[in-house]
Protein backbone atom coordinates (compact mmCIF):
# COMPACT_ATOMS: atom_id res chain seq x y z
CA UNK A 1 -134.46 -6.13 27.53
CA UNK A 2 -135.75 -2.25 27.55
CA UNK A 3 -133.34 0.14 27.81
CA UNK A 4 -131.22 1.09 30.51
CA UNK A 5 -131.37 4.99 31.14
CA UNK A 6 -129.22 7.10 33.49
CA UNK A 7 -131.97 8.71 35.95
CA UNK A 8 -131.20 11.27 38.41
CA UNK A 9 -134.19 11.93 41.45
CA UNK A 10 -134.02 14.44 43.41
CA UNK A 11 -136.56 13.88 47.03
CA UNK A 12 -136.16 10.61 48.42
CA UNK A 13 -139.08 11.31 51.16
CA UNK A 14 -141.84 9.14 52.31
CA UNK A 15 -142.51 8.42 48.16
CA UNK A 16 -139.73 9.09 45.90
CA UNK A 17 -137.69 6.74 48.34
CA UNK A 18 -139.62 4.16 46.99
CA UNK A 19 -140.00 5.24 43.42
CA UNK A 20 -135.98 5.12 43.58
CA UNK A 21 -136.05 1.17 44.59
CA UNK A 22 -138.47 0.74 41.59
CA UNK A 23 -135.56 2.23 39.16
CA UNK A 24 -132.76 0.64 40.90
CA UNK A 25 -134.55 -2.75 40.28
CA UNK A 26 -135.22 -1.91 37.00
CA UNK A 27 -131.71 -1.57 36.73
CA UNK A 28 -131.27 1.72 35.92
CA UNK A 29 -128.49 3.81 36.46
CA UNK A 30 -129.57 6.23 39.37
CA UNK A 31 -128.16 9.64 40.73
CA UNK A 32 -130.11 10.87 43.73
CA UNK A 33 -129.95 14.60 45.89
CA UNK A 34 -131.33 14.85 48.92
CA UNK A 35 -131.06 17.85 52.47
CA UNK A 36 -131.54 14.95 54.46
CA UNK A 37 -129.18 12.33 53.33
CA UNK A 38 -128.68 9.98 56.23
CA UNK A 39 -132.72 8.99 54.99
CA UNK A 40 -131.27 7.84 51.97
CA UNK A 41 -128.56 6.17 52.84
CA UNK A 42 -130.11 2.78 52.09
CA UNK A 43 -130.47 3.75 48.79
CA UNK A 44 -126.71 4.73 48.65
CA UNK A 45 -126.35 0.89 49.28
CA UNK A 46 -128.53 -0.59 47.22
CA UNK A 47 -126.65 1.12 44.44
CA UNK A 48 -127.62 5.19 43.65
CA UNK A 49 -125.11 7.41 43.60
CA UNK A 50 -125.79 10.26 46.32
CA UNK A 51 -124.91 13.41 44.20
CA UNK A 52 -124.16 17.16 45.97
CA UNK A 53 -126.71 19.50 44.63
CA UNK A 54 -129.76 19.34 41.90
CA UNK A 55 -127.26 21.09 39.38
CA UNK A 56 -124.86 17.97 39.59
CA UNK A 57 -127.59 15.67 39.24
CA UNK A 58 -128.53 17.27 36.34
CA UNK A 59 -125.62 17.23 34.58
CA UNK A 60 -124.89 13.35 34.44
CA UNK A 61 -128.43 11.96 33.50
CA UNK A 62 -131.01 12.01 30.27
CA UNK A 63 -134.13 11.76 32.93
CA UNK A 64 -134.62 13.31 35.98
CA UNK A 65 -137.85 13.76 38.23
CA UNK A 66 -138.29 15.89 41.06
CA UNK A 67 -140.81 14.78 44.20
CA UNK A 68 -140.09 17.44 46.88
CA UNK A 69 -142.17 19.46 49.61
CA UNK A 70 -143.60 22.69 48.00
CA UNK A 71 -143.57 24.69 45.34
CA UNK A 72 -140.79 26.91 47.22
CA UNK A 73 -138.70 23.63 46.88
CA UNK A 74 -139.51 23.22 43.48
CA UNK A 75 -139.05 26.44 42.71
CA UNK A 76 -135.34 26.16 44.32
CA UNK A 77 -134.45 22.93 42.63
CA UNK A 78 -135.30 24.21 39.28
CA UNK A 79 -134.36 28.01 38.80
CA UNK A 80 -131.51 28.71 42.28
CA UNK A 81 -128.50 29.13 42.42
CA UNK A 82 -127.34 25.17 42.54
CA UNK A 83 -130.76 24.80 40.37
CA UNK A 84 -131.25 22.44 37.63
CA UNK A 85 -131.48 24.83 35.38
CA UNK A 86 -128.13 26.22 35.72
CA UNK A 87 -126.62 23.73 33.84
CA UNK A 88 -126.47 23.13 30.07
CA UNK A 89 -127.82 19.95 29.08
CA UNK A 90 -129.81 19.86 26.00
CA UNK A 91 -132.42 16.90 25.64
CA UNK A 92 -132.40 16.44 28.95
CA UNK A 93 -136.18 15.11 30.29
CA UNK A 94 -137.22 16.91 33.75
CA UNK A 95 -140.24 15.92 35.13
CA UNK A 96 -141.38 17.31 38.48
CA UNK A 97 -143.85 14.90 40.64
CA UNK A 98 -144.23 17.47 43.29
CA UNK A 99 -148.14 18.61 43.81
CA UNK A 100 -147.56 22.17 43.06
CA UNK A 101 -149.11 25.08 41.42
CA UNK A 102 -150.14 25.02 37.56
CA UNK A 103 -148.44 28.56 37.09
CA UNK A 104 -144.96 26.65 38.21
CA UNK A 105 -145.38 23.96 36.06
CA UNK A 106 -145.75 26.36 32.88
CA UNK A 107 -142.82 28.43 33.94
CA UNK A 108 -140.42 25.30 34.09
CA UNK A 109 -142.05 23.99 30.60
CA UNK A 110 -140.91 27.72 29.41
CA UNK A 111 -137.32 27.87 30.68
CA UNK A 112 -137.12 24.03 29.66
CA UNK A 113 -137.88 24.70 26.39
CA UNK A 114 -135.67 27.83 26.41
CA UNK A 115 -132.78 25.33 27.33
CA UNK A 116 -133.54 22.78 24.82
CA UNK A 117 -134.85 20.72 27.89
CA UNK A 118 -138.26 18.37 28.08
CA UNK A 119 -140.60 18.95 30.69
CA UNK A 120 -143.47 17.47 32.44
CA UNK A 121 -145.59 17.93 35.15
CA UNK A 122 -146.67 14.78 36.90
CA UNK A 123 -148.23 14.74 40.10
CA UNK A 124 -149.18 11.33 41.66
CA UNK A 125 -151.93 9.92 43.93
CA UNK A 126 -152.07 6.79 45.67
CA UNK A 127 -149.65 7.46 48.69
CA UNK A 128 -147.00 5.30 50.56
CA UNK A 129 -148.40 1.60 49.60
CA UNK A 130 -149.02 3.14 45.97
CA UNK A 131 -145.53 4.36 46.07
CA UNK A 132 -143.87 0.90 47.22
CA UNK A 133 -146.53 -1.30 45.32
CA UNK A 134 -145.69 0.68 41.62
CA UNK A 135 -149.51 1.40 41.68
CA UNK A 136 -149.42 5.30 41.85
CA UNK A 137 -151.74 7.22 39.51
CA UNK A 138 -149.78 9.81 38.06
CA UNK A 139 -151.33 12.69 35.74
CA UNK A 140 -148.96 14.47 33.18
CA UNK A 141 -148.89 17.79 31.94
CA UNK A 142 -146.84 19.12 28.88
CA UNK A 143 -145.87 18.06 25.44
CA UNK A 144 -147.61 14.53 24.24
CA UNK A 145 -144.39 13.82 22.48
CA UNK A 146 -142.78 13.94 25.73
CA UNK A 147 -144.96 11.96 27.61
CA UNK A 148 -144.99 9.30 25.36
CA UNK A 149 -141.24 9.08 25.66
CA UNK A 150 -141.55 9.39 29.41
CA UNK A 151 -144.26 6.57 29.24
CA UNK A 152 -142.06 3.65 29.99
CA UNK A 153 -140.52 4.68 32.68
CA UNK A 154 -143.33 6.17 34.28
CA UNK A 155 -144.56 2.79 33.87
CA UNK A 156 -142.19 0.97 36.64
CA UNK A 157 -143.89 2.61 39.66
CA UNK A 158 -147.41 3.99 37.88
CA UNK A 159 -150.79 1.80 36.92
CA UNK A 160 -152.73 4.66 35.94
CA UNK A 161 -150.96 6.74 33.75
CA UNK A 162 -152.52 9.40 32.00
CA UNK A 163 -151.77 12.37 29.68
CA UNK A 164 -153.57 15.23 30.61
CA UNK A 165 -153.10 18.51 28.31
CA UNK A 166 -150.58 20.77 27.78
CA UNK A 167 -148.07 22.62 30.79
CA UNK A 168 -150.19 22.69 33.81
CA UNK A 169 -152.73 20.35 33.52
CA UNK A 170 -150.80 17.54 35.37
CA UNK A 171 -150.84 20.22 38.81
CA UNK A 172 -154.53 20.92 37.75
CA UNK A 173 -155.78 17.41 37.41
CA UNK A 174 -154.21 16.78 41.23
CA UNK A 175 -156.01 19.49 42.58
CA UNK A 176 -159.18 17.64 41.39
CA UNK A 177 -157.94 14.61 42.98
CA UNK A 178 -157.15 16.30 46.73
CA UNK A 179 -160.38 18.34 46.39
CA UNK A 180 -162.16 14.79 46.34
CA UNK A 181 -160.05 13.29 48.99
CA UNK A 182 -159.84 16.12 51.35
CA UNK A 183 -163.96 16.30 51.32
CA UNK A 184 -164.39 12.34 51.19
CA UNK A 185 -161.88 12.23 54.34
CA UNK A 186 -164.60 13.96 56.29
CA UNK A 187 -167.05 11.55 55.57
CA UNK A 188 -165.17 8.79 56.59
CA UNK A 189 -164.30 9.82 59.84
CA UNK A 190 -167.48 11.01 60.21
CA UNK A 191 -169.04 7.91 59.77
CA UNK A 192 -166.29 6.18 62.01
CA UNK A 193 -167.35 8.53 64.62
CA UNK A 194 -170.87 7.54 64.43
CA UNK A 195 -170.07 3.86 64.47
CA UNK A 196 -168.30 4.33 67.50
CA UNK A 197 -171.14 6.05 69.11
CA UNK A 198 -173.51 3.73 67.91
CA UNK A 199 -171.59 0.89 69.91
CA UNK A 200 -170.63 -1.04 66.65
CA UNK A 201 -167.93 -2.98 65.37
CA UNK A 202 -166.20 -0.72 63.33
CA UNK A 203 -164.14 -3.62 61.43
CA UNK A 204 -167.04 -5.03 60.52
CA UNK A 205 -168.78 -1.49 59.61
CA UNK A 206 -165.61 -1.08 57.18
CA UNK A 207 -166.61 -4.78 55.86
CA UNK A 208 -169.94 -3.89 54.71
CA UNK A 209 -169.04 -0.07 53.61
CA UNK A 210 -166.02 -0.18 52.03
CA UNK A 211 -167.43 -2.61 49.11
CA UNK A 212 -171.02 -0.92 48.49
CA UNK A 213 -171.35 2.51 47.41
CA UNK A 214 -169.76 4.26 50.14
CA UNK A 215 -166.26 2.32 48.51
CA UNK A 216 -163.32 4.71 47.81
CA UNK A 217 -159.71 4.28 48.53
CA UNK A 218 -159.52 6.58 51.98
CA UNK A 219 -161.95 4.11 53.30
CA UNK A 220 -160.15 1.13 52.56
CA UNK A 221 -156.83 2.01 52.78
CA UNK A 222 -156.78 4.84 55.90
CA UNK A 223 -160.50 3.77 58.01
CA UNK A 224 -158.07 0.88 59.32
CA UNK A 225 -155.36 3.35 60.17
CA UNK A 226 -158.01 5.21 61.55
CA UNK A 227 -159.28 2.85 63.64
CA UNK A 228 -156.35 1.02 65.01
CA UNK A 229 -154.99 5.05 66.09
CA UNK A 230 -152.29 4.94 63.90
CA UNK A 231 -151.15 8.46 62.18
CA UNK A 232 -147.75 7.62 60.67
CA UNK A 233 -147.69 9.42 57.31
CA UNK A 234 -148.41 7.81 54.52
CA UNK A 235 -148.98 11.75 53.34
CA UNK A 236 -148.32 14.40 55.54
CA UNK A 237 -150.74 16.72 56.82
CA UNK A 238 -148.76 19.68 56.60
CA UNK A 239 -148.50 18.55 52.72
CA UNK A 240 -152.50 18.01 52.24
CA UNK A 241 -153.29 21.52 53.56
CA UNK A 242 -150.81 23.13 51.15
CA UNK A 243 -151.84 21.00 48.11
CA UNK A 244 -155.73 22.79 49.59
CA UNK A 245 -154.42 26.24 49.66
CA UNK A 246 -153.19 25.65 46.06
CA UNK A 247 -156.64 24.76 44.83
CA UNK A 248 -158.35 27.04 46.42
CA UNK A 249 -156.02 29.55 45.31
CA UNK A 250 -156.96 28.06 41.86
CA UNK A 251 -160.23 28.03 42.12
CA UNK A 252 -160.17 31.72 43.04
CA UNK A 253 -158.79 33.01 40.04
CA UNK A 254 -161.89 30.80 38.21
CA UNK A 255 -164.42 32.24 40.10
CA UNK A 256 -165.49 29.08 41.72
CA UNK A 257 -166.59 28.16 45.24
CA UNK A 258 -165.53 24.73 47.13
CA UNK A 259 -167.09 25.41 50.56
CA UNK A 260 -166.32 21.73 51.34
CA UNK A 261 -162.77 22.17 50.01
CA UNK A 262 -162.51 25.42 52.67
CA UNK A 263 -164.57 23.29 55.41
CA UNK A 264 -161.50 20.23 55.13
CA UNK A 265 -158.63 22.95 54.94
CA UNK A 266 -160.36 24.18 58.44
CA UNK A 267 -160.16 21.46 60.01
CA UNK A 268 -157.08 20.08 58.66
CA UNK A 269 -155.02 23.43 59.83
CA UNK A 270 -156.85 22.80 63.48
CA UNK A 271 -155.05 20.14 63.68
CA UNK A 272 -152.01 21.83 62.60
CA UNK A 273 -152.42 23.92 65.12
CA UNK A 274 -152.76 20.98 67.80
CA UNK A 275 -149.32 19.48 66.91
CA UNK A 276 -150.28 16.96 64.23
CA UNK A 277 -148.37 18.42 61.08
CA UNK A 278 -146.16 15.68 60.31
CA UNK A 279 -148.77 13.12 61.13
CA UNK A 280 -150.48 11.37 58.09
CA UNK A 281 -153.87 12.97 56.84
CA UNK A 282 -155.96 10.11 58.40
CA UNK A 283 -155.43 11.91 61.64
CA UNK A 284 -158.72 13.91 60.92
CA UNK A 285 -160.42 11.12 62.86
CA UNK A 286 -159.01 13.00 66.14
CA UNK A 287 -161.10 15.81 65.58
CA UNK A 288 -164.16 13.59 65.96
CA UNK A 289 -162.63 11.84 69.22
């Protein structure tokens, strides 16, 4: 039998509630923080303990990962004043699963490592039925030595897990990943749209599409959503558009242009603007209705 670790997670949204269940039934010892914790309090019964701030999370566990909104979140969790960093706990593995910026990730590696603390960055794709399925892809950032430690555990809710580079490079590789989505989403819903037009049955489109070389995972995982007019979250859009502004941001200080990156973020904040924010990102067909 592996080896039972006391884990502390702090975000138990739309994701990390389900990346908790995957610990508990690993049988893990689990501490969890959440602002919202009436969300969690199925969790609380299946067996983690419900702890009062990130500090106090951080002072009882070995491992602890972090899956909140935005890097202002992060930013609070790690370094404020009930922070995980005001604590002493040396050896202690933080990894933080939030898409944020690159720059955030290398400032908690420093302090980390300051502390005599572990750190990686490990963003994740594959949304809700990644999340409940274990199937995630998650893409690390930080020492090798600590990912490979991390590995196993990473390994109850991940199927693609890779090691990217050093501090940073998780955050960077998941900007890759939403630039392709966030483009790719307009393609699908434009081609929806055009079925629609056309007078066809879009099932059946999705049928022949979705396994020739128009196949990616938006299609075959959020088309249906799309066309059944269902927007519950699987990621929020609210989310998407700031995981946008962070690559274009990053893409800025490279000197690089994504004018299909700044066509999605458009639209995307349009419907912002219309009322859809915590509506899941497949709601871009609406634009095209």
């Amino acid at each position: 039998m592996s080896k039972q670790f006391k884990i502390g997670f702090i975000g138990t949204g739309v994701m990390g509630k389900s990346l908790v269940k995957h610990l508990l039934n690993a049988k893990h010892e689990v501490t969890i923080y959440t602002r919202t914790k009436d969300k969690a309090a199925d969790l609380v019964k299946a067996g983690a303990k419900m702890a009062l701030s990130p500090s106090e999370v951080a002072q009882t566990v070995e491992i602890l990962f972090t899956m909140v909104g935005y890097p202002h979140d992060v930013e609070e969790v790690y370094f404020g004043d009930n922070g995980i960093f005001q604590i002493e706990n040396a050896n202690l593995v933080v990894i933080d699963m939030t898409t944020s910026t690159p720059t955030l990730a290398k400032k908690i590696d420093e302090k980390a490592k300051e502390k005599g603390m572990l750190s990686l960055d490990a963003p994740v794709s594959g949304g809700d039925v990644g999340a409940q399925l274990g199937k995630l892809s998650v893409m690390c950032g930080g020492d090798k030595s600590t990912f490979d430690q991390a590995l196993p555990i990473l390994n109850l809710f991940g199927e693609t897990i890779l090691y990217q580079g050093t501090a940073g490079a998780g955050q960077h590789t998941k900007m890759c990943n939403q630039i392709t989505i966030a483009t790719g989403m307009i393609g699908v819903c434009e081609a929806l749209a055009y079925g629609r037009k056309a007078g066809l049955d879009l099932d059946q489109v999705l049928c022949s599409i979705s396994t020739g070389a128009a196949g990616s995972w938006s299609l075959s995982n959020l088309a249906p959503r799309m066309i059944a007019g269902n927007n519950e979250p699987g990621f929020y859009i609210k989310h998407f558009v700031k995981d946008m502004k962070i690559a274009l941001e990053e893409a800025d200080k490279m000197d690089l242009q994504l004018p299909g990156l700044t066509l999605a973020k458009s639209l995307y904040e349009d419907l912002i603007n219309e009322g859809y924010a915590e509506n899941g990102t497949q709601a871009l067909i609406n634009i095209y209705l």
